[in-house]
PDB file of N, CA and C in Angstrom:
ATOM      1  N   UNK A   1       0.820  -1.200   0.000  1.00  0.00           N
ATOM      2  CA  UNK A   1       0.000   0.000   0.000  1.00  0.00           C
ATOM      3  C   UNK A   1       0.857   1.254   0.000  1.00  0.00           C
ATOM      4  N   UNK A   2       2.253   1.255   0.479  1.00  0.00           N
ATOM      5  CA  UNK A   2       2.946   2.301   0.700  1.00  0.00           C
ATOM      6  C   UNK A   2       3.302   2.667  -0.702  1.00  0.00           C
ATOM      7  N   UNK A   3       3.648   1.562  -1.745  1.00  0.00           N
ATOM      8  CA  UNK A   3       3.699   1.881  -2.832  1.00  0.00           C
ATOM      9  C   UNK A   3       2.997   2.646  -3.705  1.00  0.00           C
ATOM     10  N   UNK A   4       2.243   2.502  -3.776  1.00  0.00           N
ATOM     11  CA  UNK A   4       1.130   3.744  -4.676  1.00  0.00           C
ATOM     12  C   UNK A   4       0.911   4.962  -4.097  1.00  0.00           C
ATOM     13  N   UNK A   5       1.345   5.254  -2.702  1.00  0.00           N
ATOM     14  CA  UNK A   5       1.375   6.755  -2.102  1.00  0.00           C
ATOM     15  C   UNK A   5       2.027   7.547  -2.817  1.00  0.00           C
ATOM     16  N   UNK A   6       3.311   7.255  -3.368  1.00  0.00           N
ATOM     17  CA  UNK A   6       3.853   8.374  -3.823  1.00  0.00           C
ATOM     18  C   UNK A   6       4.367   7.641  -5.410  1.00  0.00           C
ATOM     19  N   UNK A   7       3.000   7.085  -6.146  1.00  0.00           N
ATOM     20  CA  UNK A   7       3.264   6.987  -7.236  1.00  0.00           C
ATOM     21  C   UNK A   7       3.031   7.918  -8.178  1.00  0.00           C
ATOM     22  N   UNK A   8       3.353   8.221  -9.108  1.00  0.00           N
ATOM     23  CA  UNK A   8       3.532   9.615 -10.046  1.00  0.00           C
ATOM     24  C   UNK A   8       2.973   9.155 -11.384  1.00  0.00           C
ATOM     25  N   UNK A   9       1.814   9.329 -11.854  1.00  0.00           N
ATOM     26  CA  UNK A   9       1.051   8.561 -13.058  1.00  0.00           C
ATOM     27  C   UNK A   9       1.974   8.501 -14.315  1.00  0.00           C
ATOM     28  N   UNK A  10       2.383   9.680 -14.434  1.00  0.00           N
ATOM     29  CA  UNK A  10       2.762   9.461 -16.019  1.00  0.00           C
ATOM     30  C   UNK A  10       4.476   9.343 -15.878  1.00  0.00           C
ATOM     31  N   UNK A  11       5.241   9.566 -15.032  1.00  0.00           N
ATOM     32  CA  UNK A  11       6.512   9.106 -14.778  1.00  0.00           C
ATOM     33  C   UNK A  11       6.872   7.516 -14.489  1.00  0.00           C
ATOM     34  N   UNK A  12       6.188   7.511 -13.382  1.00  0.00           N
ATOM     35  CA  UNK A  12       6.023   5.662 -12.974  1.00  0.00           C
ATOM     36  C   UNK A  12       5.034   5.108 -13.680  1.00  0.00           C
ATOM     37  N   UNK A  13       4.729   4.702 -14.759  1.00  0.00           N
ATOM     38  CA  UNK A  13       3.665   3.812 -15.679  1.00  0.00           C
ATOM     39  C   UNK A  13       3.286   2.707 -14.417  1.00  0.00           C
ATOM     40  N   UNK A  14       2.108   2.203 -14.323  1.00  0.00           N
ATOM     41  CA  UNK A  14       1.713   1.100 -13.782  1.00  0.00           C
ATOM     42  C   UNK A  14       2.061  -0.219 -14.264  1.00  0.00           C
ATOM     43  N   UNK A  15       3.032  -1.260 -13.626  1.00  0.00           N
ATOM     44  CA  UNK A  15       2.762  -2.657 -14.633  1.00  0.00           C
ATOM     45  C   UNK A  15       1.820  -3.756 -14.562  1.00  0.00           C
ATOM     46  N   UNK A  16       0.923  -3.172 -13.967  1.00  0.00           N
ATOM     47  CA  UNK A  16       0.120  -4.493 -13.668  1.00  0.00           C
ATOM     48  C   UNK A  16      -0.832  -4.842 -14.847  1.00  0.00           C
ATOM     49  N   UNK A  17      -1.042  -4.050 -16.279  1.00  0.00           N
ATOM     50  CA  UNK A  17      -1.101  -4.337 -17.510  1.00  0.00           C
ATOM     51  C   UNK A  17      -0.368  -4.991 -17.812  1.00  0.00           C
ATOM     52  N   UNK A  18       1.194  -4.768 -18.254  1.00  0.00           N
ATOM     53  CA  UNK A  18       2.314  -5.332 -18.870  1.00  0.00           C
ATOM     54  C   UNK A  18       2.649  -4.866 -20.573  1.00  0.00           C
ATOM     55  N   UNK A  19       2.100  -6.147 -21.337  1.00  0.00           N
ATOM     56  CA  UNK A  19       2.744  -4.745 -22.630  1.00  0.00           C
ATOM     57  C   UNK A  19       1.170  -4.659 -23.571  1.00  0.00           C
ATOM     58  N   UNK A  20       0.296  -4.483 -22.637  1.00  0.00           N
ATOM     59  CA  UNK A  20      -1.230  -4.496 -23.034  1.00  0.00           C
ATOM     60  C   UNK A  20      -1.652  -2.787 -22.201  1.00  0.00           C
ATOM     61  N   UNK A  21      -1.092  -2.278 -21.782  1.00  0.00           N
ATOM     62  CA  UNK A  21      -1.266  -0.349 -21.207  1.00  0.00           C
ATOM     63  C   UNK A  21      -1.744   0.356 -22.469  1.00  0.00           C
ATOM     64  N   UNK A  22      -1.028   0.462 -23.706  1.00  0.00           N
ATOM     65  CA  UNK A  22      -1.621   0.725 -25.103  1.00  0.00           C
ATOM     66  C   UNK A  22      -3.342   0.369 -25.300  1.00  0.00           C
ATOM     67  N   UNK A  23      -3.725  -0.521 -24.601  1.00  0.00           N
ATOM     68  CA  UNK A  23      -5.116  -1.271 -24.841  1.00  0.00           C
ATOM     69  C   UNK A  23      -6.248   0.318 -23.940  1.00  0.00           C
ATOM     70  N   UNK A  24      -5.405   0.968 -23.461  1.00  0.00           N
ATOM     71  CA  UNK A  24      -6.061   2.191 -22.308  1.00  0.00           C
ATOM     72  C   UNK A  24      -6.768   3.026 -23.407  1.00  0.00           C
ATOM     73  N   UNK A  25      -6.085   3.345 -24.360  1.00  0.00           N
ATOM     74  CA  UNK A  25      -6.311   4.402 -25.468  1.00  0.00           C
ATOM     75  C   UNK A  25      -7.900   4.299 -25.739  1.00  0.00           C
ATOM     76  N   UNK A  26      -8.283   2.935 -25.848  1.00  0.00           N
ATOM     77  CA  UNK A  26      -9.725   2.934 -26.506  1.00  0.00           C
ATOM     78  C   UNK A  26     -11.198   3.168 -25.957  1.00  0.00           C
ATOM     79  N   UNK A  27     -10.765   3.573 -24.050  1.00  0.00           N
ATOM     80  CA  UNK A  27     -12.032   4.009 -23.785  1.00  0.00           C
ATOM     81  C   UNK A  27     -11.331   5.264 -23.484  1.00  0.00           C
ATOM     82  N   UNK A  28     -10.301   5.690 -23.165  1.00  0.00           N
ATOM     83  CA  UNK A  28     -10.118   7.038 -23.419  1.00  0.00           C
ATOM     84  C   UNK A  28     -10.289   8.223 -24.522  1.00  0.00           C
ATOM     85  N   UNK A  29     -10.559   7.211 -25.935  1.00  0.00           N
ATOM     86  CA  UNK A  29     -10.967   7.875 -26.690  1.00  0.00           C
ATOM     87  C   UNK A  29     -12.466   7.751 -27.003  1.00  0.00           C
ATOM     88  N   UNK A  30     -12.873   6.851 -26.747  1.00  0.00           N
ATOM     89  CA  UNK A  30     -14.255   6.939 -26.247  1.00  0.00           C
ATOM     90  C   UNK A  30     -14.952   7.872 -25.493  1.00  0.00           C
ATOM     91  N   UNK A  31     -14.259   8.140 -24.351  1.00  0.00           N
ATOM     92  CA  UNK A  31     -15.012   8.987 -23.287  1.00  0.00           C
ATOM     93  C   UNK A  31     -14.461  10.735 -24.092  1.00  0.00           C
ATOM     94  N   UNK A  32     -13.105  10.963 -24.655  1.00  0.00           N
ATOM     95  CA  UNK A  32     -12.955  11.732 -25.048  1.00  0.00           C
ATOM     96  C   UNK A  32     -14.363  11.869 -26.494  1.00  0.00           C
ATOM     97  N   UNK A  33     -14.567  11.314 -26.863  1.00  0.00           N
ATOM     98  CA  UNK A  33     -15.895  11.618 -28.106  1.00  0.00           C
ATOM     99  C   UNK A  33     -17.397  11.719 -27.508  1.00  0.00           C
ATOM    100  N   UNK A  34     -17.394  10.871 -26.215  1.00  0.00           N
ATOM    101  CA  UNK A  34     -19.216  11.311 -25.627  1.00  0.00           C
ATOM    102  C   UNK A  34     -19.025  12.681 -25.007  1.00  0.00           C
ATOM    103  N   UNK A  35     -17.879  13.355 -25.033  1.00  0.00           N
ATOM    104  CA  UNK A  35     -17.767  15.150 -24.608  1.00  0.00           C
ATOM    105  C   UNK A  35     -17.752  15.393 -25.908  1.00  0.00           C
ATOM    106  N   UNK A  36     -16.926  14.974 -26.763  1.00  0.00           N
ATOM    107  CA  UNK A  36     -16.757  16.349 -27.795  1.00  0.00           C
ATOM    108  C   UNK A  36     -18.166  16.195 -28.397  1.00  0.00           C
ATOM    109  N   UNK A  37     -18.769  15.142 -28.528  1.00  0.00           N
ATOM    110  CA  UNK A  37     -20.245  15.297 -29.273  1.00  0.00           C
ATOM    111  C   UNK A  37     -21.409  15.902 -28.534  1.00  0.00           C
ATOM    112  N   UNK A  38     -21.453  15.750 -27.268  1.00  0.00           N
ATOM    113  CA  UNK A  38     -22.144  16.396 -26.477  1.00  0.00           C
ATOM    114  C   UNK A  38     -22.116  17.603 -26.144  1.00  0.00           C
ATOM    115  N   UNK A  39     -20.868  18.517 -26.623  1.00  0.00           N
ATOM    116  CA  UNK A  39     -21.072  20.040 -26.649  1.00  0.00           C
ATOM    117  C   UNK A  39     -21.241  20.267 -28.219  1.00  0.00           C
ATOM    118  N   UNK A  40     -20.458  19.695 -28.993  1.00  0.00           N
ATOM    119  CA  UNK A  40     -20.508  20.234 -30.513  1.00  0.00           C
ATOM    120  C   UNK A  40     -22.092  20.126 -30.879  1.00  0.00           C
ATOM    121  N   UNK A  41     -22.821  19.030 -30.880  1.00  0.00           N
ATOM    122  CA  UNK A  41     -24.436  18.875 -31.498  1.00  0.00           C
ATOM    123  C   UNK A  41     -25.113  19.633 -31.109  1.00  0.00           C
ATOM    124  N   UNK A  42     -25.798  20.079 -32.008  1.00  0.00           N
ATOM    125  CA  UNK A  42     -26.706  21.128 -31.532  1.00  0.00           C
ATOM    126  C   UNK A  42     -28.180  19.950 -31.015  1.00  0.00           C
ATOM    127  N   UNK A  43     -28.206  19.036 -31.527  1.00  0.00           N
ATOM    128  CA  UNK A  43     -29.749  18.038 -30.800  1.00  0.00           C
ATOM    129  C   UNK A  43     -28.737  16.700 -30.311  1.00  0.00           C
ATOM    130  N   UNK A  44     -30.029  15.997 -29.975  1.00  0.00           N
ATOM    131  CA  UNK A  44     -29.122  14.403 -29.747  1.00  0.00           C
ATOM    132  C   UNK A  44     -29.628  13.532 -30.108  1.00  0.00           C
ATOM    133  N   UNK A  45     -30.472  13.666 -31.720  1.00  0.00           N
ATOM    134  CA  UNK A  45     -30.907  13.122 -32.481  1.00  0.00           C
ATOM    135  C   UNK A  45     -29.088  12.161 -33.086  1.00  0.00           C
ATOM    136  N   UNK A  46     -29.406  10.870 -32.905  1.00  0.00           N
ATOM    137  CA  UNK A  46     -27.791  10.107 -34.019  1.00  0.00           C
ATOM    138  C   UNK A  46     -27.025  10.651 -32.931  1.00  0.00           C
ATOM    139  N   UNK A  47     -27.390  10.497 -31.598  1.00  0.00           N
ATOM    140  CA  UNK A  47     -26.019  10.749 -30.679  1.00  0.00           C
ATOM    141  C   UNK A  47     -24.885   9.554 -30.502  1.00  0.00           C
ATOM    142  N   UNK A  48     -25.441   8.454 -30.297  1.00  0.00           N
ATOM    143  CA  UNK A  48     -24.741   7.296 -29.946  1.00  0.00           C
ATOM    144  C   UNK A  48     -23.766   6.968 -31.245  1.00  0.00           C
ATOM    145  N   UNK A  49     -24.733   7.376 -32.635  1.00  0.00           N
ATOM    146  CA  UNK A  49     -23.957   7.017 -33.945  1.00  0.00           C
ATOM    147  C   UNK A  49     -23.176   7.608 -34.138  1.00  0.00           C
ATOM    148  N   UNK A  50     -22.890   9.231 -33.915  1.00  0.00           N
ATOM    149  CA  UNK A  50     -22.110   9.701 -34.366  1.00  0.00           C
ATOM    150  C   UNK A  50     -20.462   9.570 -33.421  1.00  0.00           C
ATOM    151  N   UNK A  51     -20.820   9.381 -31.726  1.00  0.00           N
ATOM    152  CA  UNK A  51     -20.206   9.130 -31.014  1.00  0.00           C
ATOM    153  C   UNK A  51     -19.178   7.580 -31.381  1.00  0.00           C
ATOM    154  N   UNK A  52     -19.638   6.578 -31.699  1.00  0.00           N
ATOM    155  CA  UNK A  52     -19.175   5.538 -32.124  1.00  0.00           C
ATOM    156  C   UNK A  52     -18.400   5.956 -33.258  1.00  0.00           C
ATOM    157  N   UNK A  53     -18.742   6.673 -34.638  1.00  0.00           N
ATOM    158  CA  UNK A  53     -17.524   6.953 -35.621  1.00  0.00           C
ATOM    159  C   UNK A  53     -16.807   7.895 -35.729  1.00  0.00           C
ATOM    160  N   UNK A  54     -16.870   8.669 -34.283  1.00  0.00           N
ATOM    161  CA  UNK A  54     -15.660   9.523 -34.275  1.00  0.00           C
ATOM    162  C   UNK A  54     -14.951   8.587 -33.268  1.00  0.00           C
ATOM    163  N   UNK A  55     -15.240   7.488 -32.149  1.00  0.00           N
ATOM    164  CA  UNK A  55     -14.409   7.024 -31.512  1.00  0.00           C
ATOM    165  C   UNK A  55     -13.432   6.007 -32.506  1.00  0.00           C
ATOM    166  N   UNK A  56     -14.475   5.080 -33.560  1.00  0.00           N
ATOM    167  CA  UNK A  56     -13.378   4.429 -34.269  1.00  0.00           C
ATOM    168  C   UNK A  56     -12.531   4.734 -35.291  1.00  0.00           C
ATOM    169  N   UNK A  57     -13.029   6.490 -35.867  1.00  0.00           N
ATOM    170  CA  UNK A  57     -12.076   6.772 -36.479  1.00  0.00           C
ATOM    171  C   UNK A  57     -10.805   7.544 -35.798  1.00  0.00           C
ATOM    172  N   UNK A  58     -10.774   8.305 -34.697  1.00  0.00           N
ATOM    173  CA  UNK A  58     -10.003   8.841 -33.730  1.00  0.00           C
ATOM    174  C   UNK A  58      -8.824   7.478 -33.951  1.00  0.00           C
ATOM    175  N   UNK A  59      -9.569   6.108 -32.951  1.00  0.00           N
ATOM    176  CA  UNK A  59      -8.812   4.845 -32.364  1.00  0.00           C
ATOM    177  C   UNK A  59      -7.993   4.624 -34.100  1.00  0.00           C
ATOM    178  N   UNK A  60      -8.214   4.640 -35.125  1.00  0.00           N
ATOM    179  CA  UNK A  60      -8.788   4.382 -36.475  1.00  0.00           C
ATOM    180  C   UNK A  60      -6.657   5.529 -36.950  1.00  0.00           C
ATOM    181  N   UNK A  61      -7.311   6.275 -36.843  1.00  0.00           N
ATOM    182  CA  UNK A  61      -6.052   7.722 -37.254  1.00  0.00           C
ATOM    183  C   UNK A  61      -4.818   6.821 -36.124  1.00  0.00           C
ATOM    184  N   UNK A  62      -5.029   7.007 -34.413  1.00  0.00           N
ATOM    185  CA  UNK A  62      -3.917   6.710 -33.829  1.00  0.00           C
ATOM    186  C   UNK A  62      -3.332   5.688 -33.983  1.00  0.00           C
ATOM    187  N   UNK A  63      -3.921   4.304 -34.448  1.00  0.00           N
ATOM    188  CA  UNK A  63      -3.184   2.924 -34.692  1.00  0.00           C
ATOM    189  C   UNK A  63      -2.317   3.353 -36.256  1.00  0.00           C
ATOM    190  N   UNK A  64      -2.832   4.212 -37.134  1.00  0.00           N
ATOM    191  CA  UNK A  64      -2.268   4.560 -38.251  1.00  0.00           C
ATOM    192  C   UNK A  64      -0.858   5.454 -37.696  1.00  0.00           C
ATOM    193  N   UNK A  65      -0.802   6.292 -37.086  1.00  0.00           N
ATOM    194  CA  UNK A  65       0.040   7.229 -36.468  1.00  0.00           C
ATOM    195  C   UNK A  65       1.528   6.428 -35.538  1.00  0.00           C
ATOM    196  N   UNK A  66       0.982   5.489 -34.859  1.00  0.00           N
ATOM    197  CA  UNK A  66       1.491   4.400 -34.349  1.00  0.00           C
ATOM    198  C   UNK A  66       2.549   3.778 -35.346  1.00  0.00           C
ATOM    199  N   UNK A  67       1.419   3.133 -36.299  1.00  0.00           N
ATOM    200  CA  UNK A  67       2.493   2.868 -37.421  1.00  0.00           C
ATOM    201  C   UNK A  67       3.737   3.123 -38.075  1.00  0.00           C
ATOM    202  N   UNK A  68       3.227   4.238 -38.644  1.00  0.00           N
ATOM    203  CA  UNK A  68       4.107   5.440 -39.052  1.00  0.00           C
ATOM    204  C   UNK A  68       5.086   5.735 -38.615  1.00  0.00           C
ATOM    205  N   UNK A  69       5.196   5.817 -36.374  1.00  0.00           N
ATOM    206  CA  UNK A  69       6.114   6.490 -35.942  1.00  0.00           C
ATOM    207  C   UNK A  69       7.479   4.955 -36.047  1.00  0.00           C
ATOM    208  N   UNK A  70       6.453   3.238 -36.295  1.00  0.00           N
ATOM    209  CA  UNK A  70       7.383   2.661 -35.870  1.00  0.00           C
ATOM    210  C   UNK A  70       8.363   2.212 -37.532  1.00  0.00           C
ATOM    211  N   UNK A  71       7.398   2.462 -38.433  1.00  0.00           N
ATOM    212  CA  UNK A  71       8.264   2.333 -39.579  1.00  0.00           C
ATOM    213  C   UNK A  71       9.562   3.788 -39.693  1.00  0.00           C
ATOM    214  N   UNK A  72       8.950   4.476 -38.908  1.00  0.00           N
ATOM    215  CA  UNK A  72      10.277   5.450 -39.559  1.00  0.00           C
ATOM    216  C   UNK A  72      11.222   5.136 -38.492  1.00  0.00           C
ATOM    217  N   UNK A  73      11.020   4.585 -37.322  1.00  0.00           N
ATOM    218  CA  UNK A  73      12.182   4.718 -36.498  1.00  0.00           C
ATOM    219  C   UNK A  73      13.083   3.445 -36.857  1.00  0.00           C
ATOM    220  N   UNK A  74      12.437   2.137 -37.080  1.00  0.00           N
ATOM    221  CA  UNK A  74      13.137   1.237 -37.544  1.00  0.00           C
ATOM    222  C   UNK A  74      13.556   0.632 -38.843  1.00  0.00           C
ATOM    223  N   UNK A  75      13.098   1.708 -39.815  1.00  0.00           N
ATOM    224  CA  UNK A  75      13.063   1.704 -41.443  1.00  0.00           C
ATOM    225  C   UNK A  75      13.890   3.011 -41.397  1.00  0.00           C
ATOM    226  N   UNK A  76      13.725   4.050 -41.292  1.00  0.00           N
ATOM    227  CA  UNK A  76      13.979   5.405 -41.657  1.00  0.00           C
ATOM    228  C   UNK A  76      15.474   5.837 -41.088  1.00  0.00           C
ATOM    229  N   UNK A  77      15.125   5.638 -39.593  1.00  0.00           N
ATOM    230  CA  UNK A  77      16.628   6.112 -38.521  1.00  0.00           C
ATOM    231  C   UNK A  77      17.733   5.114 -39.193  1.00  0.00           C
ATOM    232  N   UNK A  78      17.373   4.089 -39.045  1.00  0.00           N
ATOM    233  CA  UNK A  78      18.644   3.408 -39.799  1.00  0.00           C
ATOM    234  C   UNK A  78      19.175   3.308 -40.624  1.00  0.00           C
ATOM    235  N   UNK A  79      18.443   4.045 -41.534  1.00  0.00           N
ATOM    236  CA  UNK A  79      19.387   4.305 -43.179  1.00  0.00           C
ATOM    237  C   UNK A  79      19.997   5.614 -43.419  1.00  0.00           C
ATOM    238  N   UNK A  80      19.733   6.788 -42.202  1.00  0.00           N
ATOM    239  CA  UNK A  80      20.070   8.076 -42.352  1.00  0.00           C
ATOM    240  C   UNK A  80      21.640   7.672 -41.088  1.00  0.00           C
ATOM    241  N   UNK A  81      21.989   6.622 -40.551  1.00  0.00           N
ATOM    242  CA  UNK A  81      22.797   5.995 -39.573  1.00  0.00           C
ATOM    243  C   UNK A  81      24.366   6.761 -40.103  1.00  0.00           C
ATOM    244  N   UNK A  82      25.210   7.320 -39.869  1.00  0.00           N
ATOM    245  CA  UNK A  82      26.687   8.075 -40.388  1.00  0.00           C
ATOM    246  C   UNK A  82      27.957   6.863 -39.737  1.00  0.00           C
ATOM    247  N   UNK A  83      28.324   6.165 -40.984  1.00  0.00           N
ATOM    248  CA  UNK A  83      29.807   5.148 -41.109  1.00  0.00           C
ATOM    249  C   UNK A  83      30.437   5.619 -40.380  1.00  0.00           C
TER     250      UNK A  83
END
């Protein structure tokens, strides 16, 4: 219990996920889209629908972004590498 007193969220990561913490993103972007739709709409006519395809395109963009950062670091950094 003494342990988590002076744990520091985003410095000390939690391991009691392991290499499944990445899996956090998808109700965080969830809960991040039932706000942004709930101030942006003007009714709440297609609330749930529209909420669902901004969460899977959000989740949708970051697994793409993800990608990206790991092809350039292990494709890209290593060919710009100086003999």
């Amino acid at each position: 219990m003494s342990v988590l007193v002076a744990w520091i969220p985003f410095l000390q990561p939690m391991t009691a996920l392991g290499n499944a913490w990445w899996l956090l993103m998808v109700p965080l972007v969830f809960g991040v889209s039932v706000v942004h739709r709930a101030v942006q709409d003007p009714t709440m006519d297609g609330y749930w629908g529209r909420v669902v395809r901004l969460s899977v395109k959000a989740n949708a963009m970051l697994g793409l972004l993800a990608l990206a950062i790991y092809l350039f670091v292990y494709f890209v950094i290593p060919l710009l590498r100086a003999d």
